[in-house]
N, C-alpha and C. Protein backbone atom coordinates (compact mmCIF):
# COMPACT_ATOMS: atom_id res chain seq x y z
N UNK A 1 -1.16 68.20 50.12
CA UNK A 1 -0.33 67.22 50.81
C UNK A 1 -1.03 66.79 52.09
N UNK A 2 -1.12 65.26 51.82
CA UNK A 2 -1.76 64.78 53.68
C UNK A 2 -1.04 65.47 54.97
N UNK A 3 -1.36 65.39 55.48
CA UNK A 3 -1.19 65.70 57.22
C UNK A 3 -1.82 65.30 58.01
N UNK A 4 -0.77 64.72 59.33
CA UNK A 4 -1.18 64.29 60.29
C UNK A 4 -1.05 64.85 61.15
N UNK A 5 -1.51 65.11 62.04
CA UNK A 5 -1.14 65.66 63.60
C UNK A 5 -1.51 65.01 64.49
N UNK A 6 -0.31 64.87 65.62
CA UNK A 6 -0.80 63.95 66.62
C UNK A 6 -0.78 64.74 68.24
N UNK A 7 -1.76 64.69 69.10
CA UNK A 7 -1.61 65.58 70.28
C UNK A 7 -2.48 64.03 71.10
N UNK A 8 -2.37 64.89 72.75
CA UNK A 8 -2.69 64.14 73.93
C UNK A 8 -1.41 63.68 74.46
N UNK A 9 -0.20 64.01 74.29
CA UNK A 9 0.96 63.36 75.00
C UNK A 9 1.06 63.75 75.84
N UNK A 10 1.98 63.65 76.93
CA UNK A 10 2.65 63.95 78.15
C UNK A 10 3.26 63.14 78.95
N UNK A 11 2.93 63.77 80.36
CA UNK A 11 3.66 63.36 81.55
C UNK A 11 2.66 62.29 82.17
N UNK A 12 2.73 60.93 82.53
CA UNK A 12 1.56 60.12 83.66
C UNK A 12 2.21 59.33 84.77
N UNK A 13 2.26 58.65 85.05
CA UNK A 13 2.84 58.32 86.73
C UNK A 13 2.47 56.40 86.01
N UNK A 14 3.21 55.70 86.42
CA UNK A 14 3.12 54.16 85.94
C UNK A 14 1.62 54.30 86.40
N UNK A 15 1.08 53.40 85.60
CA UNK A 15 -0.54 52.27 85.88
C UNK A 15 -1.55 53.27 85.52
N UNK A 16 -1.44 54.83 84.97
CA UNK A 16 -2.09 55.85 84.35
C UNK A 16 -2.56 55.23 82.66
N UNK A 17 -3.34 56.87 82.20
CA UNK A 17 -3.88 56.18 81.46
C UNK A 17 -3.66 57.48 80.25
N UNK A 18 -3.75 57.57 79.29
CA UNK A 18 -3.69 58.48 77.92
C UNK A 18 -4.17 58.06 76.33
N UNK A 19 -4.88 59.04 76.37
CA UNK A 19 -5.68 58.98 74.92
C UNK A 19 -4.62 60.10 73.97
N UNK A 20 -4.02 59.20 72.57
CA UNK A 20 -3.43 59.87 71.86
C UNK A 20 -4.35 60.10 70.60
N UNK A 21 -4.33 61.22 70.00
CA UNK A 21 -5.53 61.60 68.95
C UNK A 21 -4.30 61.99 67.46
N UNK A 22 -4.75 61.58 66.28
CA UNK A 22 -4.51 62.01 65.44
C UNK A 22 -5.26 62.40 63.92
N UNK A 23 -5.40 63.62 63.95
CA UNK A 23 -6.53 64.25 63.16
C UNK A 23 -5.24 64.40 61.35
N UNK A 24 -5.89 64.03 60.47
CA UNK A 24 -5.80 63.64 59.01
C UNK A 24 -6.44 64.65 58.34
N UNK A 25 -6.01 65.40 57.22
CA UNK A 25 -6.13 66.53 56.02
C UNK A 25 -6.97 65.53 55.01
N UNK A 26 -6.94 64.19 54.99
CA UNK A 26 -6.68 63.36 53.99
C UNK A 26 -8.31 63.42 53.73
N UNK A 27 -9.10 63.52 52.86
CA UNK A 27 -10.28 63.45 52.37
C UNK A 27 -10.92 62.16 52.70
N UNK A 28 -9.60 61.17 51.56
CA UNK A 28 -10.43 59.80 51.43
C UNK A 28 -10.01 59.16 52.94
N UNK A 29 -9.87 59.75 54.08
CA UNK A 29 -9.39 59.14 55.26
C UNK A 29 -10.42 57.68 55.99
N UNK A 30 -11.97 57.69 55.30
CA UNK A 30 -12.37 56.93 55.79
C UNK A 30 -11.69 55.12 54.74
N UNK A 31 -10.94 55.36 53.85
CA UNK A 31 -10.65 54.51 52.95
C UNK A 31 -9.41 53.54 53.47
N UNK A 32 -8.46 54.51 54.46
CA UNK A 32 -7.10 54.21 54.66
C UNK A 32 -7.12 53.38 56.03
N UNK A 33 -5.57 52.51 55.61
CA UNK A 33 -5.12 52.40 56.85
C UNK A 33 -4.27 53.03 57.80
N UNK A 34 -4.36 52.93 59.16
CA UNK A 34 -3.62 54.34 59.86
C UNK A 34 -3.36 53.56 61.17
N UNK A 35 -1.71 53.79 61.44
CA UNK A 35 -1.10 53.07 62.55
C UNK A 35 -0.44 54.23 63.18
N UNK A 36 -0.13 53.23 64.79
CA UNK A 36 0.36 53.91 65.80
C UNK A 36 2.14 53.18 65.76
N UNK A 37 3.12 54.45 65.81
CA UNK A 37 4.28 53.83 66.17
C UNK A 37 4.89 54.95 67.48
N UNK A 38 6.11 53.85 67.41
CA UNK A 38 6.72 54.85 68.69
C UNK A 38 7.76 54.71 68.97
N UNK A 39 9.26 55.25 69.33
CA UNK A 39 10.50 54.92 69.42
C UNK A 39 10.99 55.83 70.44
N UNK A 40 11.33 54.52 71.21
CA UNK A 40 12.09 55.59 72.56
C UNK A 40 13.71 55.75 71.92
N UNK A 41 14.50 56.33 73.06
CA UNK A 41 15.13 57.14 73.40
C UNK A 41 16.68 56.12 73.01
N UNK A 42 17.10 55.95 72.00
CA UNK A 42 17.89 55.25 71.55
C UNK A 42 17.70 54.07 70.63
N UNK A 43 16.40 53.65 70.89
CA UNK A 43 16.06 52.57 70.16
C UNK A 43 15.61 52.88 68.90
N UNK A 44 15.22 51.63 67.64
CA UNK A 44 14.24 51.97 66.63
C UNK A 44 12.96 52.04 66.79
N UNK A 45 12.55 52.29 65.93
CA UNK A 45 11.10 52.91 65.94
C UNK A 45 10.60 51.82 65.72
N UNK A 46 9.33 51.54 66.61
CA UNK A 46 8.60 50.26 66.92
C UNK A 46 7.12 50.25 66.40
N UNK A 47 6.21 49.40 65.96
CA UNK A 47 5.16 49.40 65.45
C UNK A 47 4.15 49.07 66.87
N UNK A 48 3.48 49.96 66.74
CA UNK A 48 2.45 49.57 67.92
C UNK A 48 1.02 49.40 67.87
N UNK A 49 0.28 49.30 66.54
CA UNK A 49 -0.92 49.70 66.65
C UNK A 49 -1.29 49.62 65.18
N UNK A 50 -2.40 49.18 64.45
CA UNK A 50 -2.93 49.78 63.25
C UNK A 50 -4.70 49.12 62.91
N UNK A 51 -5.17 50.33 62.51
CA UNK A 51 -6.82 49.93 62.01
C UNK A 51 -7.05 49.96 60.52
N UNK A 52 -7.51 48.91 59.95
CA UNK A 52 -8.33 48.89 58.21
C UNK A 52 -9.13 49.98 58.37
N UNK A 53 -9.35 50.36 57.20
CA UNK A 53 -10.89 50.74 56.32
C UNK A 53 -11.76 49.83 57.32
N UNK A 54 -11.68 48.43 56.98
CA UNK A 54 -12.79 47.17 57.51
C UNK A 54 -12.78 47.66 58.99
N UNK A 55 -11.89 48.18 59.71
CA UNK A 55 -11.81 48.02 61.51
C UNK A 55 -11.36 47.10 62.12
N UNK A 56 -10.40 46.27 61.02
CA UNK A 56 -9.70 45.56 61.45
C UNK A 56 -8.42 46.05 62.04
N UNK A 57 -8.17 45.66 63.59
CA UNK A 57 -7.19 45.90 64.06
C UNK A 57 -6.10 44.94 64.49
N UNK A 58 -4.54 45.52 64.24
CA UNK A 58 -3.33 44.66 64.60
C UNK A 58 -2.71 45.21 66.02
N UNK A 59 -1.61 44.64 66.97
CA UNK A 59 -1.52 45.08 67.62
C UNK A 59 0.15 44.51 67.45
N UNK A 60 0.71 44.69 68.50
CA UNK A 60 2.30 44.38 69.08
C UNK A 60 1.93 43.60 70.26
N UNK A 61 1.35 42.55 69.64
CA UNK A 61 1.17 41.86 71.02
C UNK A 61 2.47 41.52 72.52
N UNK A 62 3.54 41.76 71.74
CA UNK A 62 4.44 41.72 72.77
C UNK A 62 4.61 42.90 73.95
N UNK A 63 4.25 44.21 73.09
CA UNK A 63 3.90 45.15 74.29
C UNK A 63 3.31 45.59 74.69
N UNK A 64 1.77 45.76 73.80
CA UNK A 64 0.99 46.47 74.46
C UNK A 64 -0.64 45.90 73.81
N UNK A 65 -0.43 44.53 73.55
CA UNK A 65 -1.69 43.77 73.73
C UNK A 65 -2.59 44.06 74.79
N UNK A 66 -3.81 44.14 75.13
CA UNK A 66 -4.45 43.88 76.06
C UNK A 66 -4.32 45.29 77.40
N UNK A 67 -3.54 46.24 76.61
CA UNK A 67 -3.09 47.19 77.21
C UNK A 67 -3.63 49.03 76.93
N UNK A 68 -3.58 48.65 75.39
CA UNK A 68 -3.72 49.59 74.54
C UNK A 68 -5.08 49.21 73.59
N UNK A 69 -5.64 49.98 73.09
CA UNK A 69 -6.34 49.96 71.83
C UNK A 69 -6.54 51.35 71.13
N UNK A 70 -6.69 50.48 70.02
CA UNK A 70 -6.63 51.47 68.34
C UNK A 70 -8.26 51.85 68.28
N UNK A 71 -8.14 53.16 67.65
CA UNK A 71 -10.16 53.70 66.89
C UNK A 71 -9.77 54.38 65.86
N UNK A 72 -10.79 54.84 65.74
CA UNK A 72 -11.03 55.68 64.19
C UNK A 72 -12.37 56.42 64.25
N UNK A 73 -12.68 57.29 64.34
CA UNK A 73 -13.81 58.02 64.08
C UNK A 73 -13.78 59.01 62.28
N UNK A 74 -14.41 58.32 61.46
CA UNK A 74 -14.06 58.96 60.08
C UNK A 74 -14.29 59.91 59.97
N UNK A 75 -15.75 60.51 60.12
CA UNK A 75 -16.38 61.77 60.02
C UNK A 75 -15.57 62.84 60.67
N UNK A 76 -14.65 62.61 61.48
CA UNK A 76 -13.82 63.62 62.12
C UNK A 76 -12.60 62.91 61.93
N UNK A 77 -12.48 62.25 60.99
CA UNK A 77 -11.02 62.46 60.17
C UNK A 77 -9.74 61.60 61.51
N UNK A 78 -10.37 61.62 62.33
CA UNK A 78 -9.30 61.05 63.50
C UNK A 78 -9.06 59.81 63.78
N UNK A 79 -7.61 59.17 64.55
CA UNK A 79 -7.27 57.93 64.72
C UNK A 79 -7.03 57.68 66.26
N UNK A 80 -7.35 57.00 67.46
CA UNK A 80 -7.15 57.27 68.64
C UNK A 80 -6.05 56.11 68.98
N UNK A 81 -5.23 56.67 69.89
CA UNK A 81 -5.07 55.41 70.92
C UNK A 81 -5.22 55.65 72.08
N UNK A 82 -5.92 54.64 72.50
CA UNK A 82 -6.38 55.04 73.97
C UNK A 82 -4.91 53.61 74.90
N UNK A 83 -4.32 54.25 76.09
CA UNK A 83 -3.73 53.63 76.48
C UNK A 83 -3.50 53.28 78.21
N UNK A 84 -3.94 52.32 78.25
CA UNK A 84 -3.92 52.21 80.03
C UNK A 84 -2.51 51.51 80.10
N UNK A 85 -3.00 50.86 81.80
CA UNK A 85 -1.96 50.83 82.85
C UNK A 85 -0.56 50.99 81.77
N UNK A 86 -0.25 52.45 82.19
CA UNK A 86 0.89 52.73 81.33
C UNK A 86 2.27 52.10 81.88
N UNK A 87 3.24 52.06 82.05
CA UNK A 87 4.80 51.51 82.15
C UNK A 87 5.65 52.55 82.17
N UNK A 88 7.02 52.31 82.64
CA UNK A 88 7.84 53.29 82.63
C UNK A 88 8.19 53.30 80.60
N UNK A 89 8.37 51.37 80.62
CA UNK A 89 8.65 51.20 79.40
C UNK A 89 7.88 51.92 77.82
N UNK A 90 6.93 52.07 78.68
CA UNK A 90 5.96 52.64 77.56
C UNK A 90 6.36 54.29 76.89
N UNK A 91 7.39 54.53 77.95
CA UNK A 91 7.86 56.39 77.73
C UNK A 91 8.74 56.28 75.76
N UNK A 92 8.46 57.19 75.21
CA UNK A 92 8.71 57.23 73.44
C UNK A 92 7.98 58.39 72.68
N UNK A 93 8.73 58.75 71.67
CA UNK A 93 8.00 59.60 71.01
C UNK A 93 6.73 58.76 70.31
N UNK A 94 5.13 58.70 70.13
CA UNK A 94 4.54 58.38 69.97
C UNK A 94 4.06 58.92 67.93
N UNK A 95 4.49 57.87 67.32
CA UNK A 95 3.67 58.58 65.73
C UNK A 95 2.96 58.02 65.23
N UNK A 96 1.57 58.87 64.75
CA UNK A 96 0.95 58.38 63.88
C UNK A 96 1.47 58.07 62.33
N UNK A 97 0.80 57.20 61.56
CA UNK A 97 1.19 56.92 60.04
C UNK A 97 -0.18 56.56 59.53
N UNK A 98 -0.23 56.35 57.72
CA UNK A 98 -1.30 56.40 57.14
C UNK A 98 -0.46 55.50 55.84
N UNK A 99 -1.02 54.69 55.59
CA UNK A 99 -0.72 54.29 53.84
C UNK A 99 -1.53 54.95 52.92
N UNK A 100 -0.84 55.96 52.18
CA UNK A 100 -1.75 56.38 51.57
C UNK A 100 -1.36 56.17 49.94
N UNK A 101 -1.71 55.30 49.11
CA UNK A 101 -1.92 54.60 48.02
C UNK A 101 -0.74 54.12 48.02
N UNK A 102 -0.74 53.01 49.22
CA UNK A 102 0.71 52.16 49.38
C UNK A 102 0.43 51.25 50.20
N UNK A 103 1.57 49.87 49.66
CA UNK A 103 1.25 49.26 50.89
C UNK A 103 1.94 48.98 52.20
N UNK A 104 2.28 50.15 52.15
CA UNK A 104 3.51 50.58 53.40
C UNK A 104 2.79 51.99 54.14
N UNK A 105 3.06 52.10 55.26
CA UNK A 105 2.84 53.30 55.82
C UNK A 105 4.02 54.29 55.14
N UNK A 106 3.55 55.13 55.12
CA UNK A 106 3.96 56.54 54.05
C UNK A 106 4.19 57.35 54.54
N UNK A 107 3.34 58.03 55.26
CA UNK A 107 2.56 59.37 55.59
C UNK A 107 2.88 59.78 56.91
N UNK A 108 3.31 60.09 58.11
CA UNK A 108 3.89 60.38 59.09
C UNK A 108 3.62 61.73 59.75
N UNK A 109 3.03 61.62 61.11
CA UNK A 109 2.54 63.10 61.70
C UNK A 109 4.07 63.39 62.16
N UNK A 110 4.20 64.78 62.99
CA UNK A 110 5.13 65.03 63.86
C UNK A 110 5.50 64.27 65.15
N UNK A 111 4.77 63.50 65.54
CA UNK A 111 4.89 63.05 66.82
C UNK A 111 4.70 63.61 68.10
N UNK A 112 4.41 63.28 69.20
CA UNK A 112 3.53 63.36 70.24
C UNK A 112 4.58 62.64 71.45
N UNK A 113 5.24 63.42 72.33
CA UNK A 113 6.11 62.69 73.22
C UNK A 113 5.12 62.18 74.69
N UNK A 114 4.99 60.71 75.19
CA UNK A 114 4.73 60.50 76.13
C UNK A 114 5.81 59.92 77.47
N UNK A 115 5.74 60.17 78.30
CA UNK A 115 6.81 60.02 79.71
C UNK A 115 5.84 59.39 80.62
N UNK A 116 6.27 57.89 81.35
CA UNK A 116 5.81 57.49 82.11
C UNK A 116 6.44 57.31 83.18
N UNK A 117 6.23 57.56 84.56
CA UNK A 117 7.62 57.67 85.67
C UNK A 117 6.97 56.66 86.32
N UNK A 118 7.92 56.56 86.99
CA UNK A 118 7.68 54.87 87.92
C UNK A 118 7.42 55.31 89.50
């Protein structure tokens, strides 16, 4: 069974910065696509992030365009998000996902809580 795990969360102070990592069981991981979501604290769960096989990347341009970016390092199985000038708004449980022989994200780590204070 795939697995995801996602670590690097925490505590940062607004206009900070955090790299979220999520390391994959998945063999064929250099094949897949693998997104970032995240849902705060009452709300639904929001799409924030995703990279192709190709390295093609999508974003949420409404929140965190130009703010955030998506990686992938295959050989080590991992998916990054690296995230600056953070927001209070930006505080959510942070999850990775994977489509894995779908064309929907599937696959779901535990999640990774980040807190941004103002």
């Amino acid at each position: 069974q795939v697995q995801l795990v996602e670590s690097g969360g925490g505590l940062v102070q607004a206009g900070g910065s955090l790299t979220l990592s999520c390391a994959a069981s998945e063999r064929t991981f250099s094949g897949l696509t693998m997104g970032w979501f995240r849902q705060a604290p009452g709300q639904e769960r929001e799409f924030v992030a995703s990279i192709s096989w190709r390295l093609t990347t999508t974003y949420n341009t409404d929140s965190v365009k130009g703010r955030f970016t998506i990686s992938r390092d295959n050989p080590k199985k991992t998916v990054y998000l690296q995230m600056n000038s953070l927001k209070p708004e930006d505080t959510a449980v942070y999850y990775c996902a994977a489509k894995i022989r779908s064309q929907d994200f599937n696959v779901w780590g535990q999640g990774t809580l980040v807190g941004v204070s103002s």
